[in-house]
PDB file of N, CA and C in Angstrom:
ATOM      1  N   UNK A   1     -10.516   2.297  14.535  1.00  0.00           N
ATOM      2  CA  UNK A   1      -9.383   2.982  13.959  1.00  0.00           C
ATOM      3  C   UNK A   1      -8.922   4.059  14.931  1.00  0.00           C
ATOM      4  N   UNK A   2      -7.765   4.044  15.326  1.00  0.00           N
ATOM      5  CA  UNK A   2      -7.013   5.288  15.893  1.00  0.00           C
ATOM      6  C   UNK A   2      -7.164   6.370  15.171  1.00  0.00           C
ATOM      7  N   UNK A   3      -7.156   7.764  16.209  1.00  0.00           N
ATOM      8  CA  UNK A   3      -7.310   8.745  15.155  1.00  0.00           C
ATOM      9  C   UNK A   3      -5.730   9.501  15.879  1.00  0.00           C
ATOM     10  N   UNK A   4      -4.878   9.817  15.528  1.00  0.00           N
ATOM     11  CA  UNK A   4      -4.139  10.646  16.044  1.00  0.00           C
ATOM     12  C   UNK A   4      -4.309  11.640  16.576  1.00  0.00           C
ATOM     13  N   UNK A   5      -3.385  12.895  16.734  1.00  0.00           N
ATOM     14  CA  UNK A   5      -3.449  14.286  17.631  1.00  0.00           C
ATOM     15  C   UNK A   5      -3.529  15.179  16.184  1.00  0.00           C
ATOM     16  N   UNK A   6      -3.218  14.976  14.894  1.00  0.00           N
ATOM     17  CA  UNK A   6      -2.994  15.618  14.131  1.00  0.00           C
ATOM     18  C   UNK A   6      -4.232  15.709  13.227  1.00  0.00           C
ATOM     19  N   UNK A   7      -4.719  14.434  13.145  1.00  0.00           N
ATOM     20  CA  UNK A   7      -6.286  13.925  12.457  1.00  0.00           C
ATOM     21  C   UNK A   7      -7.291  14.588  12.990  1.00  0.00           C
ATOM     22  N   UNK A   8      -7.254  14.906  14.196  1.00  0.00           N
ATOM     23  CA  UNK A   8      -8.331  15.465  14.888  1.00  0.00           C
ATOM     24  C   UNK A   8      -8.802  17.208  14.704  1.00  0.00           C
ATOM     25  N   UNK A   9      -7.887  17.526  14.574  1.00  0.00           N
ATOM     26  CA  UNK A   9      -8.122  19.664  14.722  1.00  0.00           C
ATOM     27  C   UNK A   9      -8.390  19.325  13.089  1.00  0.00           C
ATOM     28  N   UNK A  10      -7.725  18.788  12.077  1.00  0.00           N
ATOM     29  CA  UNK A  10      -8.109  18.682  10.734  1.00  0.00           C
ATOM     30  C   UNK A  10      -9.299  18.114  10.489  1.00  0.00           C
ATOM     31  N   UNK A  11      -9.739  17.615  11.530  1.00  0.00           N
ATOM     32  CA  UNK A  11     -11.338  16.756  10.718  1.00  0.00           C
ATOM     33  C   UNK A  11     -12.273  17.852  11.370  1.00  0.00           C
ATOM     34  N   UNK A  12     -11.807  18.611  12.319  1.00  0.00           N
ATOM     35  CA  UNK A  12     -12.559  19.749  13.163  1.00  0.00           C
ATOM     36  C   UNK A  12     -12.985  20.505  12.410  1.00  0.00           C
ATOM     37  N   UNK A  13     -12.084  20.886  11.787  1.00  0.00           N
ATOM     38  CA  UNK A  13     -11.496  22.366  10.991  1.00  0.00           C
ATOM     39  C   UNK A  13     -12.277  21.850   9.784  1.00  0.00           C
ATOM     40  N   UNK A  14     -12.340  20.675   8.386  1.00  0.00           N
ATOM     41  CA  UNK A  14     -12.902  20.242   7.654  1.00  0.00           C
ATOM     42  C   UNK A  14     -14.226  19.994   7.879  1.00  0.00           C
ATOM     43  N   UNK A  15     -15.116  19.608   9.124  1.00  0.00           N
ATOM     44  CA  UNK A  15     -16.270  19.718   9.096  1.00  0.00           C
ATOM     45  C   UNK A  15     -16.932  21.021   9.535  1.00  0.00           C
ATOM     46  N   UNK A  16     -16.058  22.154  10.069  1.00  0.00           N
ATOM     47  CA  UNK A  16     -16.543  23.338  10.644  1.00  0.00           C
ATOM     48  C   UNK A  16     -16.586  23.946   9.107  1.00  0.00           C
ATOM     49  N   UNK A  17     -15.776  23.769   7.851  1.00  0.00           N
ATOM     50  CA  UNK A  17     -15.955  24.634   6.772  1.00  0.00           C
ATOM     51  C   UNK A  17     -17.025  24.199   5.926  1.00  0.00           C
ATOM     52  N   UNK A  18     -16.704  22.676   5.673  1.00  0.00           N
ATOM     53  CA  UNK A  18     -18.086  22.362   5.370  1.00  0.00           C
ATOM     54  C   UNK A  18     -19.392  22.482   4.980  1.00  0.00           C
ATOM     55  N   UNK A  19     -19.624  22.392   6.939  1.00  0.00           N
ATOM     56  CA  UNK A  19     -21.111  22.801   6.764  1.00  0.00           C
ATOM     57  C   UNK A  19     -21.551  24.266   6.863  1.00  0.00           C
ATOM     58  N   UNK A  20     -19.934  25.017   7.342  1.00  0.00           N
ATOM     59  CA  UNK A  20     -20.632  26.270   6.884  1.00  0.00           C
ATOM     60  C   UNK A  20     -20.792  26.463   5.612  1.00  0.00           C
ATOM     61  N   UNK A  21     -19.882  26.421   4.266  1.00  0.00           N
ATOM     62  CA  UNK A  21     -20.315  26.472   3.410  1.00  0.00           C
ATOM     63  C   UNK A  21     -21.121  26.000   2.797  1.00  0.00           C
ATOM     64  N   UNK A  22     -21.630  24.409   3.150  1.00  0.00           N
ATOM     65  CA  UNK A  22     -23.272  24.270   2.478  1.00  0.00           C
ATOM     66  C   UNK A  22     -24.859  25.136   3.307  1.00  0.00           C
ATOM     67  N   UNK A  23     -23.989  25.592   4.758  1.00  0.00           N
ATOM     68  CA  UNK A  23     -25.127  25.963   5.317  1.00  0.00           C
ATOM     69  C   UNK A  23     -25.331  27.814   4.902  1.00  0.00           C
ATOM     70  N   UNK A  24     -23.911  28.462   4.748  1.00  0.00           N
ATOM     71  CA  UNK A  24     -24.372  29.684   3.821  1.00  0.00           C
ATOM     72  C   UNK A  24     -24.993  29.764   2.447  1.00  0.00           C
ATOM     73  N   UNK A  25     -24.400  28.567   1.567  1.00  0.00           N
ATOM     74  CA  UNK A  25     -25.690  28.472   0.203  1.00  0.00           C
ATOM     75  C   UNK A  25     -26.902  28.539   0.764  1.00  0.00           C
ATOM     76  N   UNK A  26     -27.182  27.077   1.347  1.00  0.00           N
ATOM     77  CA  UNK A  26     -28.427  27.346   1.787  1.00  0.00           C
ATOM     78  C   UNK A  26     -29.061  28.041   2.341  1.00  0.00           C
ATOM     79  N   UNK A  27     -28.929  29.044   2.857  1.00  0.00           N
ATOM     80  CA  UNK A  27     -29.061  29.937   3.386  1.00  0.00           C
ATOM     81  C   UNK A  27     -29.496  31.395   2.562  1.00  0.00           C
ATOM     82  N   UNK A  28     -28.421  31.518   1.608  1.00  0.00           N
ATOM     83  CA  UNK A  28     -28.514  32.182   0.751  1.00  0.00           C
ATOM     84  C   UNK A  28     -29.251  32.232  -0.529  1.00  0.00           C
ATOM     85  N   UNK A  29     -29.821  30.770  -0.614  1.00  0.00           N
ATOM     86  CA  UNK A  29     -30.544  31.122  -2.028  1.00  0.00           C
ATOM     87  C   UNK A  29     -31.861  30.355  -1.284  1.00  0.00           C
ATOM     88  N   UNK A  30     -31.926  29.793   0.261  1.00  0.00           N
ATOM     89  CA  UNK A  30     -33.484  29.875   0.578  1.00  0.00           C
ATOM     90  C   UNK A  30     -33.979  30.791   1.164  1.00  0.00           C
ATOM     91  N   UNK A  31     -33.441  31.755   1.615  1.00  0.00           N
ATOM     92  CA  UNK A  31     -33.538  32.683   2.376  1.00  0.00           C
ATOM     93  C   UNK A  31     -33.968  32.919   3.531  1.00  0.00           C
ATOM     94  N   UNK A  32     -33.390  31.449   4.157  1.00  0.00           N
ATOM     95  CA  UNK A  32     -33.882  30.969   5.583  1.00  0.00           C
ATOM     96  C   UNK A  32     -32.523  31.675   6.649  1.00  0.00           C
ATOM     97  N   UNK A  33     -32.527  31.723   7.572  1.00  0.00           N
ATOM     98  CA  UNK A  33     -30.982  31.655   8.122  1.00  0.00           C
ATOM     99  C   UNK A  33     -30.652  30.843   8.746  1.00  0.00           C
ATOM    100  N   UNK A  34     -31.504  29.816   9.344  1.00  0.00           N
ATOM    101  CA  UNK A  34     -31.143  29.071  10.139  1.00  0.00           C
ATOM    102  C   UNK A  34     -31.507  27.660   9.616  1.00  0.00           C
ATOM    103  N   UNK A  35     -31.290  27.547   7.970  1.00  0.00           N
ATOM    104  CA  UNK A  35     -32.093  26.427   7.623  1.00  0.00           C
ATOM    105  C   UNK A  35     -30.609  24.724   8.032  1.00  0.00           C
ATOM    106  N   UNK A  36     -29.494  25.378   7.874  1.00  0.00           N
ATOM    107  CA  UNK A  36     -28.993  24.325   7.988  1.00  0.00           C
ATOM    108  C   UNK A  36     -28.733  24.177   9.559  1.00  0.00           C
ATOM    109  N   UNK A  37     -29.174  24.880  10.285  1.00  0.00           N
ATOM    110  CA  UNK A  37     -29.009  24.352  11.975  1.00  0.00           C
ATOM    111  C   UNK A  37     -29.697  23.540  12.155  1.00  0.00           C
ATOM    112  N   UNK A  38     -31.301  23.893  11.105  1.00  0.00           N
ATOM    113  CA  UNK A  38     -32.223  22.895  11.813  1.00  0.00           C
ATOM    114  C   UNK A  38     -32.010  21.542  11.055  1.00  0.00           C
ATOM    115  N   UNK A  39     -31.479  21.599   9.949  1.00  0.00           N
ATOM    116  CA  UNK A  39     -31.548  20.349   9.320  1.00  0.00           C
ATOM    117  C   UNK A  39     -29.925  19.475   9.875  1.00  0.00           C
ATOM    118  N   UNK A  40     -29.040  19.982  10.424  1.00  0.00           N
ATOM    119  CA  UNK A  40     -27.983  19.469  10.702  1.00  0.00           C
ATOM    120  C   UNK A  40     -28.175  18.135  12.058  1.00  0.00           C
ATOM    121  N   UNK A  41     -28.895  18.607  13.173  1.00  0.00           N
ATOM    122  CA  UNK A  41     -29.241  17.304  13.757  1.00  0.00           C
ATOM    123  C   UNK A  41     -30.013  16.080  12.571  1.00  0.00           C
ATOM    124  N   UNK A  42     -30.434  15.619  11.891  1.00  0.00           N
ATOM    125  CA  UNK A  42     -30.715  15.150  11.252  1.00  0.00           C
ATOM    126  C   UNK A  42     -29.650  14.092  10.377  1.00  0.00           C
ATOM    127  N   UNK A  43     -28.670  15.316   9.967  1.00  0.00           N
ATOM    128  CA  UNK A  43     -27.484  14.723   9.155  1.00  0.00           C
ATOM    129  C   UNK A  43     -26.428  14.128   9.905  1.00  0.00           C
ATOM    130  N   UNK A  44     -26.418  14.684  11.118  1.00  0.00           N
ATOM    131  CA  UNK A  44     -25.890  13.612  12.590  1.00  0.00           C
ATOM    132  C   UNK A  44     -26.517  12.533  12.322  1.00  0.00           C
ATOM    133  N   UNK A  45     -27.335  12.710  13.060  1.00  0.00           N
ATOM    134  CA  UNK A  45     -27.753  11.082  12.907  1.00  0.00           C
ATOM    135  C   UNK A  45     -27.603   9.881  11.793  1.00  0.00           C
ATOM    136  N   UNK A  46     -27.929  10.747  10.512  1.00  0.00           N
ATOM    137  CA  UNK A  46     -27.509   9.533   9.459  1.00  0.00           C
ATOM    138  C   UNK A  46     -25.802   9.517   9.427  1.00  0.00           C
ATOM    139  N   UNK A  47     -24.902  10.141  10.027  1.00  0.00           N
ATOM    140  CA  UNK A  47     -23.526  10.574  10.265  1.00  0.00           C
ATOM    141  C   UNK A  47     -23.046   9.097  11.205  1.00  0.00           C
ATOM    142  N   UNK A  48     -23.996   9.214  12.200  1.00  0.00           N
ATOM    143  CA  UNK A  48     -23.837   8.070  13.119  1.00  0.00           C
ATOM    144  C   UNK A  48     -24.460   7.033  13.407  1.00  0.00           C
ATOM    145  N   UNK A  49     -25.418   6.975  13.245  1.00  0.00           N
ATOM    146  CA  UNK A  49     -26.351   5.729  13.101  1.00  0.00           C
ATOM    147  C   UNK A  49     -26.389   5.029  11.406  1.00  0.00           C
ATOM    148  N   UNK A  50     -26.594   3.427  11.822  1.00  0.00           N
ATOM    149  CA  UNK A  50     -26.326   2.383  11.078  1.00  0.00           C
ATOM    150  C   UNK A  50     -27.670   2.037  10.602  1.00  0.00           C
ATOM    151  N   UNK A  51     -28.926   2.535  10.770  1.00  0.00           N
ATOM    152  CA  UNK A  51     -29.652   2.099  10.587  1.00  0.00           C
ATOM    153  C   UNK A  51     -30.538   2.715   9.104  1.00  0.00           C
ATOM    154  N   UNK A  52     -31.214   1.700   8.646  1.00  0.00           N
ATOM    155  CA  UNK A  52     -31.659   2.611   7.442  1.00  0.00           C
ATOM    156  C   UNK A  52     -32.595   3.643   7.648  1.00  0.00           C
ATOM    157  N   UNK A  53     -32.940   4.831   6.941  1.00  0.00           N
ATOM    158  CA  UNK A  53     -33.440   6.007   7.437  1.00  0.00           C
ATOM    159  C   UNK A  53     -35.213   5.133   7.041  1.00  0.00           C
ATOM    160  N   UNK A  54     -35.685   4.623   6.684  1.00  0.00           N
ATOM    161  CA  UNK A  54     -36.646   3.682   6.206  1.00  0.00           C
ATOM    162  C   UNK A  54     -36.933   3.040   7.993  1.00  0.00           C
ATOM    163  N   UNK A  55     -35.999   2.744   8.481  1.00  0.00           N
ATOM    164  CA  UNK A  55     -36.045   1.625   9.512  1.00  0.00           C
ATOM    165  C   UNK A  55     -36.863   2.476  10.710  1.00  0.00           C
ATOM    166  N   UNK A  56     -36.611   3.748  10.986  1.00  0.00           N
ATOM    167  CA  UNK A  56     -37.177   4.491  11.980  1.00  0.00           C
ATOM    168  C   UNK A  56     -39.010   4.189  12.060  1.00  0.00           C
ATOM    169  N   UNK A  57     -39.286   4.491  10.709  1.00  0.00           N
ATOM    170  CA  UNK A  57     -40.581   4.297  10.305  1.00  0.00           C
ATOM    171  C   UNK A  57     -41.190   2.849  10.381  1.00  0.00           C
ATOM    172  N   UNK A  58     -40.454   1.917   9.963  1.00  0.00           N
ATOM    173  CA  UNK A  58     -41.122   0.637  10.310  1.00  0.00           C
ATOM    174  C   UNK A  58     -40.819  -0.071  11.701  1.00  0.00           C
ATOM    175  N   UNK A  59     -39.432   0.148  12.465  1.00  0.00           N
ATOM    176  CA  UNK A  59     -39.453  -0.662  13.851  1.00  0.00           C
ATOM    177  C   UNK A  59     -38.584   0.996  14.532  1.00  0.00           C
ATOM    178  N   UNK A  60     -39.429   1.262  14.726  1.00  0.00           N
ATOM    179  CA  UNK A  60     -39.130   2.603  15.468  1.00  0.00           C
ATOM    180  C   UNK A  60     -38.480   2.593  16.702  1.00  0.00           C
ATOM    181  N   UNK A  61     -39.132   1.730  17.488  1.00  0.00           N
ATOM    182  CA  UNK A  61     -38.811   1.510  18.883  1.00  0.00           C
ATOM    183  C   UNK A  61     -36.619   0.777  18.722  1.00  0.00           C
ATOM    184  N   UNK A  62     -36.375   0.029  18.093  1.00  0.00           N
ATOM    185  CA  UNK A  62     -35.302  -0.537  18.165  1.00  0.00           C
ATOM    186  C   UNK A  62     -34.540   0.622  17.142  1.00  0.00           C
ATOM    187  N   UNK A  63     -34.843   0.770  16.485  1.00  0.00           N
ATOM    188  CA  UNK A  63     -34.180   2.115  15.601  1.00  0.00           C
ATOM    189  C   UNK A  63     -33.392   3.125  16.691  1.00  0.00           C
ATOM    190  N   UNK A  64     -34.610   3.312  17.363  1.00  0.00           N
ATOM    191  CA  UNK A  64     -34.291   4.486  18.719  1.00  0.00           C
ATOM    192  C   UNK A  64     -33.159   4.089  19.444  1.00  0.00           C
ATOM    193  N   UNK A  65     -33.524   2.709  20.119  1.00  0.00           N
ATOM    194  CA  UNK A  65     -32.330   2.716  21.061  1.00  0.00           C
ATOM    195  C   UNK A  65     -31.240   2.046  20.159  1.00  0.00           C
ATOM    196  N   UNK A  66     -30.966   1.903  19.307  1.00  0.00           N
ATOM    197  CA  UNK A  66     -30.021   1.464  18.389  1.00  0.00           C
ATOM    198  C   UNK A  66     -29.096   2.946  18.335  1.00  0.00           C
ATOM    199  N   UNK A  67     -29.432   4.213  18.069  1.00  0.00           N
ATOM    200  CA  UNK A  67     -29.305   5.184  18.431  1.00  0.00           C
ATOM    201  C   UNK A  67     -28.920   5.755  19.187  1.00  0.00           C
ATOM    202  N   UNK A  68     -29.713   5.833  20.553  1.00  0.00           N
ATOM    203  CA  UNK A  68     -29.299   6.090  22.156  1.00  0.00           C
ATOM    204  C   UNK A  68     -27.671   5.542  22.030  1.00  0.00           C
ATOM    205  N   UNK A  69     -27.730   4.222  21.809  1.00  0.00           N
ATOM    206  CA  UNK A  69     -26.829   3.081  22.179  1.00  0.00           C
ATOM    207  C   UNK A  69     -25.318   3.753  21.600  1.00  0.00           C
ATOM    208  N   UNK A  70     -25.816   4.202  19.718  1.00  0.00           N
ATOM    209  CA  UNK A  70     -24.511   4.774  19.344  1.00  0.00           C
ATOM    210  C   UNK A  70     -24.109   5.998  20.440  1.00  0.00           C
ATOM    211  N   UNK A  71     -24.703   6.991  20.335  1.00  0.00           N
ATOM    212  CA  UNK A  71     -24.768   7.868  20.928  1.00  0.00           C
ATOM    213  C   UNK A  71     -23.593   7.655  22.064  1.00  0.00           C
ATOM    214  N   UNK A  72     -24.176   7.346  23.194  1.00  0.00           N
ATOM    215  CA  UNK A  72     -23.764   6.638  24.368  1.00  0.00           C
ATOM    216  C   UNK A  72     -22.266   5.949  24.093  1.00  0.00           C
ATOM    217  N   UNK A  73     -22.040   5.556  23.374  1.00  0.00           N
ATOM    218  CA  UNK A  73     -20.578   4.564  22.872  1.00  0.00           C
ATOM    219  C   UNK A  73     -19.686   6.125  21.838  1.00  0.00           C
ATOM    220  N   UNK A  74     -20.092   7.458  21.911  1.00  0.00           N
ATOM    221  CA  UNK A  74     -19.355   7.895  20.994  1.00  0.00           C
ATOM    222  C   UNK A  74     -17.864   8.395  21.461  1.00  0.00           C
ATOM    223  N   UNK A  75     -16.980   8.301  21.360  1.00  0.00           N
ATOM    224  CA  UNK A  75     -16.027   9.002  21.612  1.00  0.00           C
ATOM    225  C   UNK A  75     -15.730  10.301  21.545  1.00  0.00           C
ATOM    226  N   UNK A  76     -14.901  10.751  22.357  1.00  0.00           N
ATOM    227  CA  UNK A  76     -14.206  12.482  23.036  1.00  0.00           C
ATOM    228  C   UNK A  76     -14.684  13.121  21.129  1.00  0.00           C
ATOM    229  N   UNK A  77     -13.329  12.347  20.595  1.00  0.00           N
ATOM    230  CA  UNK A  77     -12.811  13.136  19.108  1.00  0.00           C
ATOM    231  C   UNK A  77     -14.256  13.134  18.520  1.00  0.00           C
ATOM    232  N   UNK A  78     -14.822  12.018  18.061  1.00  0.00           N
ATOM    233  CA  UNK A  78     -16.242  11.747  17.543  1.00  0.00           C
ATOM    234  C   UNK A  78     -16.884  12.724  17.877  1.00  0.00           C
ATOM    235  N   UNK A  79     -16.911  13.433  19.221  1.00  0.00           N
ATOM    236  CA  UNK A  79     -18.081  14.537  19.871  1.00  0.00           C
ATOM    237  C   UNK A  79     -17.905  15.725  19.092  1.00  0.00           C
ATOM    238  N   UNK A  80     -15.979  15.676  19.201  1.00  0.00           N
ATOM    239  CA  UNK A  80     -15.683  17.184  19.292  1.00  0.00           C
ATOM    240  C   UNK A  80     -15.946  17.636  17.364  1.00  0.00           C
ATOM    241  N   UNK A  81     -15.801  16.703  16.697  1.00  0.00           N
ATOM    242  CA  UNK A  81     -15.869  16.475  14.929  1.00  0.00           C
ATOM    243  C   UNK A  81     -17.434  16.765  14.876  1.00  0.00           C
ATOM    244  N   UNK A  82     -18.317  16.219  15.479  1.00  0.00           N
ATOM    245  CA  UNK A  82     -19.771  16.612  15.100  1.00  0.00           C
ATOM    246  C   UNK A  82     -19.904  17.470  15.649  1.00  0.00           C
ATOM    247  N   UNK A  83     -19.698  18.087  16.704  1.00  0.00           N
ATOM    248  CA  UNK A  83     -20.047  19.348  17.351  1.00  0.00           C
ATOM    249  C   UNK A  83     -19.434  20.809  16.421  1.00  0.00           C
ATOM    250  N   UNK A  84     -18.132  20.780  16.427  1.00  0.00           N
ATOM    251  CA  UNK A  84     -17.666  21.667  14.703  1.00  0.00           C
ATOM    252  C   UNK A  84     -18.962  21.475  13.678  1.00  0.00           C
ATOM    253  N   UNK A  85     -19.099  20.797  13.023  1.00  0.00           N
ATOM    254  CA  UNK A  85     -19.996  20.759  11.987  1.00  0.00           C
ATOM    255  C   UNK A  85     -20.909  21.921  12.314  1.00  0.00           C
ATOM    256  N   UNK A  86     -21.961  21.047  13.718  1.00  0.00           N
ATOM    257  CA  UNK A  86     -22.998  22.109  13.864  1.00  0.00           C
ATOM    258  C   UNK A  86     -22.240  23.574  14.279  1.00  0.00           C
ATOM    259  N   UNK A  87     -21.287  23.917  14.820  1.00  0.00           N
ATOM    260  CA  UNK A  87     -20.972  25.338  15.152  1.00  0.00           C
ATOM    261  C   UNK A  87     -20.562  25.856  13.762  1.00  0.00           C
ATOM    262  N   UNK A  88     -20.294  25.169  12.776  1.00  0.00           N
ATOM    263  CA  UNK A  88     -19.633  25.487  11.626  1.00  0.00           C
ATOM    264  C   UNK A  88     -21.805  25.682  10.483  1.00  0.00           C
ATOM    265  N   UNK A  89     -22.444  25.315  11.154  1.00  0.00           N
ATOM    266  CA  UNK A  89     -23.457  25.439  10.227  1.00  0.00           C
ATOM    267  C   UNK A  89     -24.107  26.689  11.398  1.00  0.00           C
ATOM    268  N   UNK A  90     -23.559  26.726  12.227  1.00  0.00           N
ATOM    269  CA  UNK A  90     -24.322  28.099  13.508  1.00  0.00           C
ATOM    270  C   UNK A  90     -23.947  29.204  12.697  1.00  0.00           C
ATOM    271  N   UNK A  91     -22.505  29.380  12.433  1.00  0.00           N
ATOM    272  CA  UNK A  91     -22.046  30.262  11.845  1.00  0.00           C
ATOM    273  C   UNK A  91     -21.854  30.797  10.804  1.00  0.00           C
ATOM    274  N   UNK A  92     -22.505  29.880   9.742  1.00  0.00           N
ATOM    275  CA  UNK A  92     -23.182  30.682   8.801  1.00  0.00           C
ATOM    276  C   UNK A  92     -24.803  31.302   8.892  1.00  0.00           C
ATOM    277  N   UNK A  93     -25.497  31.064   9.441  1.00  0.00           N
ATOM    278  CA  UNK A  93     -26.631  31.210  10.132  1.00  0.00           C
ATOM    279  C   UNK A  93     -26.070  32.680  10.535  1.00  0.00           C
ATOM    280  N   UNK A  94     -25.412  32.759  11.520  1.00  0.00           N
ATOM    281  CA  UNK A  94     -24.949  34.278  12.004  1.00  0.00           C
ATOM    282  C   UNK A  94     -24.211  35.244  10.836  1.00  0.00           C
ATOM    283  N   UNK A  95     -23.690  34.519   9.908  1.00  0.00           N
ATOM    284  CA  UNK A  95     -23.120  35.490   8.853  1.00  0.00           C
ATOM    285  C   UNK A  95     -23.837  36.063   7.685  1.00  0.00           C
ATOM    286  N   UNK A  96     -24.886  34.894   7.424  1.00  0.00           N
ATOM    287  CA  UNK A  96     -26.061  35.148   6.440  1.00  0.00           C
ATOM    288  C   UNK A  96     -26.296  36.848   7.134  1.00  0.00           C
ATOM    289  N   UNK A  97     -27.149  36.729   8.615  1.00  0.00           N
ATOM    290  CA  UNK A  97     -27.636  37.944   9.215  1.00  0.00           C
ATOM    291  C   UNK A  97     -27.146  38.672   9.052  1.00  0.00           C
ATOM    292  N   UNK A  98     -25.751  38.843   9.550  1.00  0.00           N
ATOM    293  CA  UNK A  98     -24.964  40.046   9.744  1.00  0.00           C
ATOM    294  C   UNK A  98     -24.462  40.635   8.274  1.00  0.00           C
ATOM    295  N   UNK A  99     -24.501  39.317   7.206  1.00  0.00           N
ATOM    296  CA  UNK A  99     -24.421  40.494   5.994  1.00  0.00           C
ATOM    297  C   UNK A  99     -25.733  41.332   5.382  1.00  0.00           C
ATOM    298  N   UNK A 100     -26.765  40.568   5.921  1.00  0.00           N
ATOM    299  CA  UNK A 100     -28.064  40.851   5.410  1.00  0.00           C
ATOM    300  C   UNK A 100     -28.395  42.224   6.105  1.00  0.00           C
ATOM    301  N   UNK A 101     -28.073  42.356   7.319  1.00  0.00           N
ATOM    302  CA  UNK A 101     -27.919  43.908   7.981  1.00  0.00           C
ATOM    303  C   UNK A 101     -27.141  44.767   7.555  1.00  0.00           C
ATOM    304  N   UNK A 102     -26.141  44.422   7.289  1.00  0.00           N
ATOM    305  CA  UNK A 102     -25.500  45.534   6.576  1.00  0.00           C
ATOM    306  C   UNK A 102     -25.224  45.976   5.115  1.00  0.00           C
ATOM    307  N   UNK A 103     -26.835  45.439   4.392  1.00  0.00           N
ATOM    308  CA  UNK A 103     -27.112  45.642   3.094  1.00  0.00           C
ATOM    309  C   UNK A 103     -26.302  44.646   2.276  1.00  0.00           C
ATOM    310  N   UNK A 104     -25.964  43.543   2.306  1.00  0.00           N
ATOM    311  CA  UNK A 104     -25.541  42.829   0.877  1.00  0.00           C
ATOM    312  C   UNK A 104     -26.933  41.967   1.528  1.00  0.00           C
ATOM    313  N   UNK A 105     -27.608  41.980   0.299  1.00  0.00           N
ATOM    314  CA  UNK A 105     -28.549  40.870  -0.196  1.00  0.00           C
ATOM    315  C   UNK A 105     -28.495  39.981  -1.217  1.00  0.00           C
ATOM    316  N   UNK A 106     -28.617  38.764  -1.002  1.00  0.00           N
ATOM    317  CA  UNK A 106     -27.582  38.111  -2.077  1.00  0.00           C
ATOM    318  C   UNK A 106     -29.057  37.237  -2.465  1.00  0.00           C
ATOM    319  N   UNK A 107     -28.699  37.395  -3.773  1.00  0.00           N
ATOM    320  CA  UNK A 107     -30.043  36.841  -4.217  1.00  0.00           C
ATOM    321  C   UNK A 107     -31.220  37.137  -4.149  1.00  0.00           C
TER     322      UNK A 107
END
């Protein structure tokens, strides 16, 4: 599927709010700060890979480069859409802190 010039800053912009907003809940009522950075490579992968999350565990080795392979085949826009996400889950990570320093404790 083509993505246009217009599709693209909007799917940017939609996955940068996103995951900040599931990554400030989480954040906020686990009281981790960095819980959705670490869990966001993870949600890539099931984002981009075809394989069942089951499959890693039983044929590991082809799982992997099944993987590599997407990886390797992803496109410019594809990069720049998952890469938002994670800067969009960085930055709640940094906002959790910075409110937590300056006294709002939430929860």
């Amino acid at each position: 599927m083509q993505m246009t010039i217009f599709v693209l800053p909007i799917s940017m912009l939609l996955f940068f709010v996103l995951f900040f907003g599931i990554g400030f809940i989480l954040n906020m009522l686990l009281k981790m700060s960095w819980i959705m950075a670490m869990i966001y490579p993870f949600i890539a992968i099931l984002i981009i890979d075809r394989v069942r999350f089951s499959q890693y565990f039983i044929d590991a080795l082809a799982s992997f480069n099944d993987l590599i392979n997407r990886f390797s085949h992803l496109a410019i826009a594809d990069i720049l859409i998952i890469s938002s996400g994670f800067i969009g889950a960085i930055a709640a990570g940094f906002t959790i802190k910075l409110l937590r320093k300056k006294g709002y404790y939430m929860f």
